[in-house]
PDB file of N, CA and C in Angstrom:
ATOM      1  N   UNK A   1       0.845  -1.185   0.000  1.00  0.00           N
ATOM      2  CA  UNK A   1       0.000   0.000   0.000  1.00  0.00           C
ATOM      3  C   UNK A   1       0.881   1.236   0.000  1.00  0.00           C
ATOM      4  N   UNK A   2       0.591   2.409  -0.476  1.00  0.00           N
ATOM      5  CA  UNK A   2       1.113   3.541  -0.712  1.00  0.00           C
ATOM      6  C   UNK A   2       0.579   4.500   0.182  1.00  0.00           C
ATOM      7  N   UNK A   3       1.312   5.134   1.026  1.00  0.00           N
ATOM      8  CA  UNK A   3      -0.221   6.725   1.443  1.00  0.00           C
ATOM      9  C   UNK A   3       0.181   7.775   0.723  1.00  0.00           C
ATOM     10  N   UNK A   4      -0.597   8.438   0.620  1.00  0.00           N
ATOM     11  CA  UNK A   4      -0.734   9.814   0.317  1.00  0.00           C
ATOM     12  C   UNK A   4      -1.040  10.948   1.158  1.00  0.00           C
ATOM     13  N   UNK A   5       0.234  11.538   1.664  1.00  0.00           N
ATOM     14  CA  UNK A   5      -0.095  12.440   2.787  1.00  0.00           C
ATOM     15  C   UNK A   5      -0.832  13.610   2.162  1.00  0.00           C
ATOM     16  N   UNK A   6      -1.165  14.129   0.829  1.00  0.00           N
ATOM     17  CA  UNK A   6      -2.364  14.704   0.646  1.00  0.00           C
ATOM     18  C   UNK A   6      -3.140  14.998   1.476  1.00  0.00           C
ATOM     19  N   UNK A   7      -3.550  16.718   1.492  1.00  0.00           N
ATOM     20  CA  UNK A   7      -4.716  16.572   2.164  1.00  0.00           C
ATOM     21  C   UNK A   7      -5.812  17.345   1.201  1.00  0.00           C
ATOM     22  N   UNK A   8      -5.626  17.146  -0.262  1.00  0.00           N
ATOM     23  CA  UNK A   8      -6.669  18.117  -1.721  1.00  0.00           C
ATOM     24  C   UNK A   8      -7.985  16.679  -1.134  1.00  0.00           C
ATOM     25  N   UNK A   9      -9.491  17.580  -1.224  1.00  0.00           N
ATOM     26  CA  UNK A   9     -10.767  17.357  -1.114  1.00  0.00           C
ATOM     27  C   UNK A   9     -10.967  16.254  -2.324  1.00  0.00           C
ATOM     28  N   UNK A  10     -11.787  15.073  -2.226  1.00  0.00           N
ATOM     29  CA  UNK A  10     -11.877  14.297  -2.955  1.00  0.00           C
ATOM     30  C   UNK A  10     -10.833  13.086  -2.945  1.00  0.00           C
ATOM     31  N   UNK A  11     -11.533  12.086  -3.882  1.00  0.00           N
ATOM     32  CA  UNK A  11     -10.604  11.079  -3.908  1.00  0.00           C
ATOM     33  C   UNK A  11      -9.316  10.730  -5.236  1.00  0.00           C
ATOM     34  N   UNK A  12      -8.361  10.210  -5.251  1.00  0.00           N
ATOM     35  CA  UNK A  12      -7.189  10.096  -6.344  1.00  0.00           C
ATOM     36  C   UNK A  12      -8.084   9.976  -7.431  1.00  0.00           C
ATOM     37  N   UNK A  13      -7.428  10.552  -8.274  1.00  0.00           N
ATOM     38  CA  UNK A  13      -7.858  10.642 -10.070  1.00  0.00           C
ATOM     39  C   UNK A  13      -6.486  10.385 -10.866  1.00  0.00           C
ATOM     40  N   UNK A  14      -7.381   9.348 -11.693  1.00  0.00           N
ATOM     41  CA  UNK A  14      -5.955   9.530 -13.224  1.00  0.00           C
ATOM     42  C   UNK A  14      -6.167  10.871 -13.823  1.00  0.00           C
ATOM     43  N   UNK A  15      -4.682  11.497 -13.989  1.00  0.00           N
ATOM     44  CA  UNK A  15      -4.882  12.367 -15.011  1.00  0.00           C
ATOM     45  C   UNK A  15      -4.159  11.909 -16.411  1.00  0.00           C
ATOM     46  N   UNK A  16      -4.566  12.539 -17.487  1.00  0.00           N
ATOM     47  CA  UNK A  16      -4.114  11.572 -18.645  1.00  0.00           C
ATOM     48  C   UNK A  16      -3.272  12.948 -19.561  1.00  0.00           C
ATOM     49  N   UNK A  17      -2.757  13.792 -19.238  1.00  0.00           N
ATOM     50  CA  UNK A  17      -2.326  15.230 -19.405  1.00  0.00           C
ATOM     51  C   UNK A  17      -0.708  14.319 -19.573  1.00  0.00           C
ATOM     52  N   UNK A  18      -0.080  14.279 -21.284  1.00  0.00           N
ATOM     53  CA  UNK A  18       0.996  13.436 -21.162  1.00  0.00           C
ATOM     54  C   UNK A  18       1.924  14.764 -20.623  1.00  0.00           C
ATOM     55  N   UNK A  19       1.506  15.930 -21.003  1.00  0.00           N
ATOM     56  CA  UNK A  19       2.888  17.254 -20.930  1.00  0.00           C
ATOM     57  C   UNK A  19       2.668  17.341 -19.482  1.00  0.00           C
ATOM     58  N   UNK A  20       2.311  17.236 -18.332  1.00  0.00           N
ATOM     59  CA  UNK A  20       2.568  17.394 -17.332  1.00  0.00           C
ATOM     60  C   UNK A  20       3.714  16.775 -16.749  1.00  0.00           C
ATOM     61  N   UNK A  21       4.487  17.564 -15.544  1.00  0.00           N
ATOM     62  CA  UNK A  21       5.358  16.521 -14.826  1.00  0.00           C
ATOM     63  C   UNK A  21       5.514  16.019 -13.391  1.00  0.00           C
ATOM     64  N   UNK A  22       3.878  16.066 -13.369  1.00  0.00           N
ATOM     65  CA  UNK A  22       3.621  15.494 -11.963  1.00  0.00           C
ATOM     66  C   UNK A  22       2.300  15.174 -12.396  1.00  0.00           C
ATOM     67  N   UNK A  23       1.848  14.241 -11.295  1.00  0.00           N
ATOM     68  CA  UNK A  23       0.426  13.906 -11.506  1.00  0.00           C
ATOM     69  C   UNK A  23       0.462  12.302 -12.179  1.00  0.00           C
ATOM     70  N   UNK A  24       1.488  11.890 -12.115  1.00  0.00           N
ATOM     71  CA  UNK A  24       1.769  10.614 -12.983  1.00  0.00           C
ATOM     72  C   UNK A  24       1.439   9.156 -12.407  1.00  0.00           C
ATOM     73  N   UNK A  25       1.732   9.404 -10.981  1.00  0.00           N
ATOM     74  CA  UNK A  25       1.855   8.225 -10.297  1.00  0.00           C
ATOM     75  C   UNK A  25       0.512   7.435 -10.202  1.00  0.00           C
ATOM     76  N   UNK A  26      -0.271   7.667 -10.314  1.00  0.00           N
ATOM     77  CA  UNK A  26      -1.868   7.060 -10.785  1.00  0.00           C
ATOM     78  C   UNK A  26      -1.979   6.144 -11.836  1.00  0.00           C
ATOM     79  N   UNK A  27      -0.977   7.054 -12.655  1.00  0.00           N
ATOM     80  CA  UNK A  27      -1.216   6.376 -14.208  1.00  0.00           C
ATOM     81  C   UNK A  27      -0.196   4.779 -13.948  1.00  0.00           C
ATOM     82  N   UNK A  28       0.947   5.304 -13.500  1.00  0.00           N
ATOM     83  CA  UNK A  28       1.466   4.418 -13.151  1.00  0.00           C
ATOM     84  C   UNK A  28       1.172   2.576 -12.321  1.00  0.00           C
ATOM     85  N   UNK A  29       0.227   2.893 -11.301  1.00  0.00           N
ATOM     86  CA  UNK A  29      -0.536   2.226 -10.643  1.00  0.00           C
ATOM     87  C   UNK A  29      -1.585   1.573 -11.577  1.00  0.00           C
ATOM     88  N   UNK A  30      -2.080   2.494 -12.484  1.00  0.00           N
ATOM     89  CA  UNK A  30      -2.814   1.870 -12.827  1.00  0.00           C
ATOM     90  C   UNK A  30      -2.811   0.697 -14.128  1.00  0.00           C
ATOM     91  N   UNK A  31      -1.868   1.160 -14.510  1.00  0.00           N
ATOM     92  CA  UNK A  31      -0.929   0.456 -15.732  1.00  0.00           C
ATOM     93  C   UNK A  31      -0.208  -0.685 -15.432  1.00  0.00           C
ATOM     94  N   UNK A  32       0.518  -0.638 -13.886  1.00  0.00           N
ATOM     95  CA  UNK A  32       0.988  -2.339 -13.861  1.00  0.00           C
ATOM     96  C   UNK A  32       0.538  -3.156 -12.506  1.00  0.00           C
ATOM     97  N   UNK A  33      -1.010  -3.045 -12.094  1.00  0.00           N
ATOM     98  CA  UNK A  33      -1.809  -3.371 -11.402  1.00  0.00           C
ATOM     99  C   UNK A  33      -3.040  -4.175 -11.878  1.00  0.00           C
ATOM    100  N   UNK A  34      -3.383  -5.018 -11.563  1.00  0.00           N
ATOM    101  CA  UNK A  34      -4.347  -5.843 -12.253  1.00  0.00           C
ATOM    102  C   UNK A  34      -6.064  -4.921 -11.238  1.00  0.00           C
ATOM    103  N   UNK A  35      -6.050  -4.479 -10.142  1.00  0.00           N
ATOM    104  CA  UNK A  35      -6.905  -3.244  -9.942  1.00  0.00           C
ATOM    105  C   UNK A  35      -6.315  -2.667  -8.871  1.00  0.00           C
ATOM    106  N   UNK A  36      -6.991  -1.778  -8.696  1.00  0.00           N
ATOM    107  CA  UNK A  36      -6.290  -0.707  -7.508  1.00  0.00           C
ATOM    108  C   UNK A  36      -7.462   0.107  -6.966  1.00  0.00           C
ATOM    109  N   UNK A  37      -7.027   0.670  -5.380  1.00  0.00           N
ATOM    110  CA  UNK A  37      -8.657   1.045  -5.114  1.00  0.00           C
ATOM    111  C   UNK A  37      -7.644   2.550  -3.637  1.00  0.00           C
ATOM    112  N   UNK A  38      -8.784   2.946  -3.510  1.00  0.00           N
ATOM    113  CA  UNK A  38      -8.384   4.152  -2.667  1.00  0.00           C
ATOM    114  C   UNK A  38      -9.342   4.116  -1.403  1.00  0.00           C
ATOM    115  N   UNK A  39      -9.025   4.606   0.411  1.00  0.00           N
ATOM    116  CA  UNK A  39      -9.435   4.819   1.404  1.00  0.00           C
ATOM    117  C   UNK A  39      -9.180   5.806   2.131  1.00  0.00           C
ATOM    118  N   UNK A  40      -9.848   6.309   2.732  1.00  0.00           N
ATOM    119  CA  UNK A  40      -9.056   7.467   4.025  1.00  0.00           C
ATOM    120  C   UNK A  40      -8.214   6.694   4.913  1.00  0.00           C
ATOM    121  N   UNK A  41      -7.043   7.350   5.393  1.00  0.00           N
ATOM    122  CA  UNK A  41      -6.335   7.151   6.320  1.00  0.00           C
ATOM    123  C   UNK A  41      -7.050   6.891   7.823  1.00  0.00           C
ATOM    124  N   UNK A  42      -7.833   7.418   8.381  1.00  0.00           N
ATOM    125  CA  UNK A  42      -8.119   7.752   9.078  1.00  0.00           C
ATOM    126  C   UNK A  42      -8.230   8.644  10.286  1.00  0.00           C
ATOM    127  N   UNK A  43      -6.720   8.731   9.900  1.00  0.00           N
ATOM    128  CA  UNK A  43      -6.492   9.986  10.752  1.00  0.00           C
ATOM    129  C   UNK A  43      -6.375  11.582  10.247  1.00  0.00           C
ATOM    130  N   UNK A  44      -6.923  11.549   9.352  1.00  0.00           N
ATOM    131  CA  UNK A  44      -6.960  13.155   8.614  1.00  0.00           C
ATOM    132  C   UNK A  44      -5.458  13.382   8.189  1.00  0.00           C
ATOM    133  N   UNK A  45      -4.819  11.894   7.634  1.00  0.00           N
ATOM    134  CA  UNK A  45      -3.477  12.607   7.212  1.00  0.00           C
ATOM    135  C   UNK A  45      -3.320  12.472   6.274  1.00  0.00           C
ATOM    136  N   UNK A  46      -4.507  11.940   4.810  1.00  0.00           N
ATOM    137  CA  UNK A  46      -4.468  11.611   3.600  1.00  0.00           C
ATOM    138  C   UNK A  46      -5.163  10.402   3.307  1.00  0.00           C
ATOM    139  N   UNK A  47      -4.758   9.940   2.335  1.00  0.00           N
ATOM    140  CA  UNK A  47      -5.618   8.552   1.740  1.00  0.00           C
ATOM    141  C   UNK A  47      -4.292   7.459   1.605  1.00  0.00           C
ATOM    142  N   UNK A  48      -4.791   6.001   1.669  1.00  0.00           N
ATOM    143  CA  UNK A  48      -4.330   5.023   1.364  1.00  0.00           C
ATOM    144  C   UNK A  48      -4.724   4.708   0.255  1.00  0.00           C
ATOM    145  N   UNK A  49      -4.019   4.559  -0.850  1.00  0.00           N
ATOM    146  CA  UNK A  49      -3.762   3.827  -2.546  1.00  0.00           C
ATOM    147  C   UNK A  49      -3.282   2.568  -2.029  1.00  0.00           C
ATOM    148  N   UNK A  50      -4.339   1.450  -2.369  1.00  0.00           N
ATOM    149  CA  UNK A  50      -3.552   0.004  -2.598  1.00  0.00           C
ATOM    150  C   UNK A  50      -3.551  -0.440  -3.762  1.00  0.00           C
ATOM    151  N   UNK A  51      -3.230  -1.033  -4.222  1.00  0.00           N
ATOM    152  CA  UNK A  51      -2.741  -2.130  -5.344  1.00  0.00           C
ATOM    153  C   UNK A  51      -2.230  -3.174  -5.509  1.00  0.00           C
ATOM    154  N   UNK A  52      -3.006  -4.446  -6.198  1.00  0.00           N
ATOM    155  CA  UNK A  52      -2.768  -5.635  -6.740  1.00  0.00           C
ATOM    156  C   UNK A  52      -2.373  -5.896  -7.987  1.00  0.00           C
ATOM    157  N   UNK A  53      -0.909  -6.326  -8.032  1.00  0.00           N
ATOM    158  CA  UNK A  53      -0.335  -6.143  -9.049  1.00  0.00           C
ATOM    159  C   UNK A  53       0.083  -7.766  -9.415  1.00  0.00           C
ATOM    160  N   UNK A  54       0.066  -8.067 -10.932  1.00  0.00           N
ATOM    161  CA  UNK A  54      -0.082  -9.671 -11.104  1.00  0.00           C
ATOM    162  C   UNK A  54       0.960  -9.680 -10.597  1.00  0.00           C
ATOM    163  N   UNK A  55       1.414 -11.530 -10.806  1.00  0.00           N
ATOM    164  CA  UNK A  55       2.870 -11.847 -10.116  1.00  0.00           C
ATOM    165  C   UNK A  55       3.097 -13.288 -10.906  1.00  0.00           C
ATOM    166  N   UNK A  56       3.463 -13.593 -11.775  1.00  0.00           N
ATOM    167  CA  UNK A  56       4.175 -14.942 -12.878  1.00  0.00           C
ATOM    168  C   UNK A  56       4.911 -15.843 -11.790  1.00  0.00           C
ATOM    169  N   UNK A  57       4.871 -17.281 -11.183  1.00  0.00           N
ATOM    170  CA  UNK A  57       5.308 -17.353 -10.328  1.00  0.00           C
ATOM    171  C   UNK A  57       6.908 -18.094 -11.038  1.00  0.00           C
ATOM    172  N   UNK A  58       6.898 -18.087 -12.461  1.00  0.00           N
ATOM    173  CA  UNK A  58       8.047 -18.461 -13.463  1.00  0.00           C
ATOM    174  C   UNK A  58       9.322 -17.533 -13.235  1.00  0.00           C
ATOM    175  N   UNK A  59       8.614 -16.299 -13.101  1.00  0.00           N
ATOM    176  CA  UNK A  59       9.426 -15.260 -12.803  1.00  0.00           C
ATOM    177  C   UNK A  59      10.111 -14.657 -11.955  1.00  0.00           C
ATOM    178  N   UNK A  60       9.806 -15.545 -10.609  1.00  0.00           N
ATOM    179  CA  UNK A  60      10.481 -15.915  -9.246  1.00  0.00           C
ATOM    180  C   UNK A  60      11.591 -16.713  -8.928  1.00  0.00           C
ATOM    181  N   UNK A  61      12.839 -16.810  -9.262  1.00  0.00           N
ATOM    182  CA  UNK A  61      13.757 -18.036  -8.988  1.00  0.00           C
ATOM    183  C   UNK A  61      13.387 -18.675  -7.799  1.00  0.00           C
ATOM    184  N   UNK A  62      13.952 -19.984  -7.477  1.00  0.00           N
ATOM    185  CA  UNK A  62      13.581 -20.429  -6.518  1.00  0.00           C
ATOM    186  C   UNK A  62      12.457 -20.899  -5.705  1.00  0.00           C
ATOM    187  N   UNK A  63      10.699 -20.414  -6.559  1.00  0.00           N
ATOM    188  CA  UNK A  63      10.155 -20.348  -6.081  1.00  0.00           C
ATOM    189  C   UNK A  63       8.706 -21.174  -6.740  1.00  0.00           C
ATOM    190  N   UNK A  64       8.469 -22.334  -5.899  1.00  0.00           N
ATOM    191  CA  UNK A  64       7.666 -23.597  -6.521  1.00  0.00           C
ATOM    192  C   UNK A  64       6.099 -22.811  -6.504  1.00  0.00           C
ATOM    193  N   UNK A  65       5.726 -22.172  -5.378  1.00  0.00           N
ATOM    194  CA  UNK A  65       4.198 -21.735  -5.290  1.00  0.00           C
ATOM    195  C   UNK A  65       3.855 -20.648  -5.805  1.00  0.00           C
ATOM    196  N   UNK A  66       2.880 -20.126  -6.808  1.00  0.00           N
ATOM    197  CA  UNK A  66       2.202 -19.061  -7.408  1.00  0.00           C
ATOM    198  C   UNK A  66       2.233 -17.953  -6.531  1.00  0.00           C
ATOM    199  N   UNK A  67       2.256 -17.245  -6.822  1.00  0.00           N
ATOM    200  CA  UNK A  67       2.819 -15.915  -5.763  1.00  0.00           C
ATOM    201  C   UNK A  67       1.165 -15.455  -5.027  1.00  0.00           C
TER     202      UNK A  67
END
């Protein structure tokens, strides 16, 4: 999980603005995550971004069980 000490009204948005040079990390998440979802912190110190991102378990040396 990621936080976001953010404290802007509302919840995370993709922005899709390629000339910008911030604002990216969404896109990012959302591109090598199979889904991803957003919560309040709870303590008024921002939001929690999680993400499930696939996992090949071929692509693991050493490692007999599916990730």
């Amino acid at each position: 999980a990621v936080q976001d000490q953010g404290h802007q009204p509302g919840g995370p948005r993709l922005r899709r603005s390629s000339d910008d040079e911030h604002g990216r990390g969404l896109l990012l998440v959302d591109a090598m995550s199979s889904a991803w979802g957003s919560h309040d912190a709870g303590d008024a110190s921002g939001r929690i971004v999680w993400a499930e991102l696939p996992c090949d378990a071929e692509q693991l040396p050493g490692t007999e069980q599916p990730c």
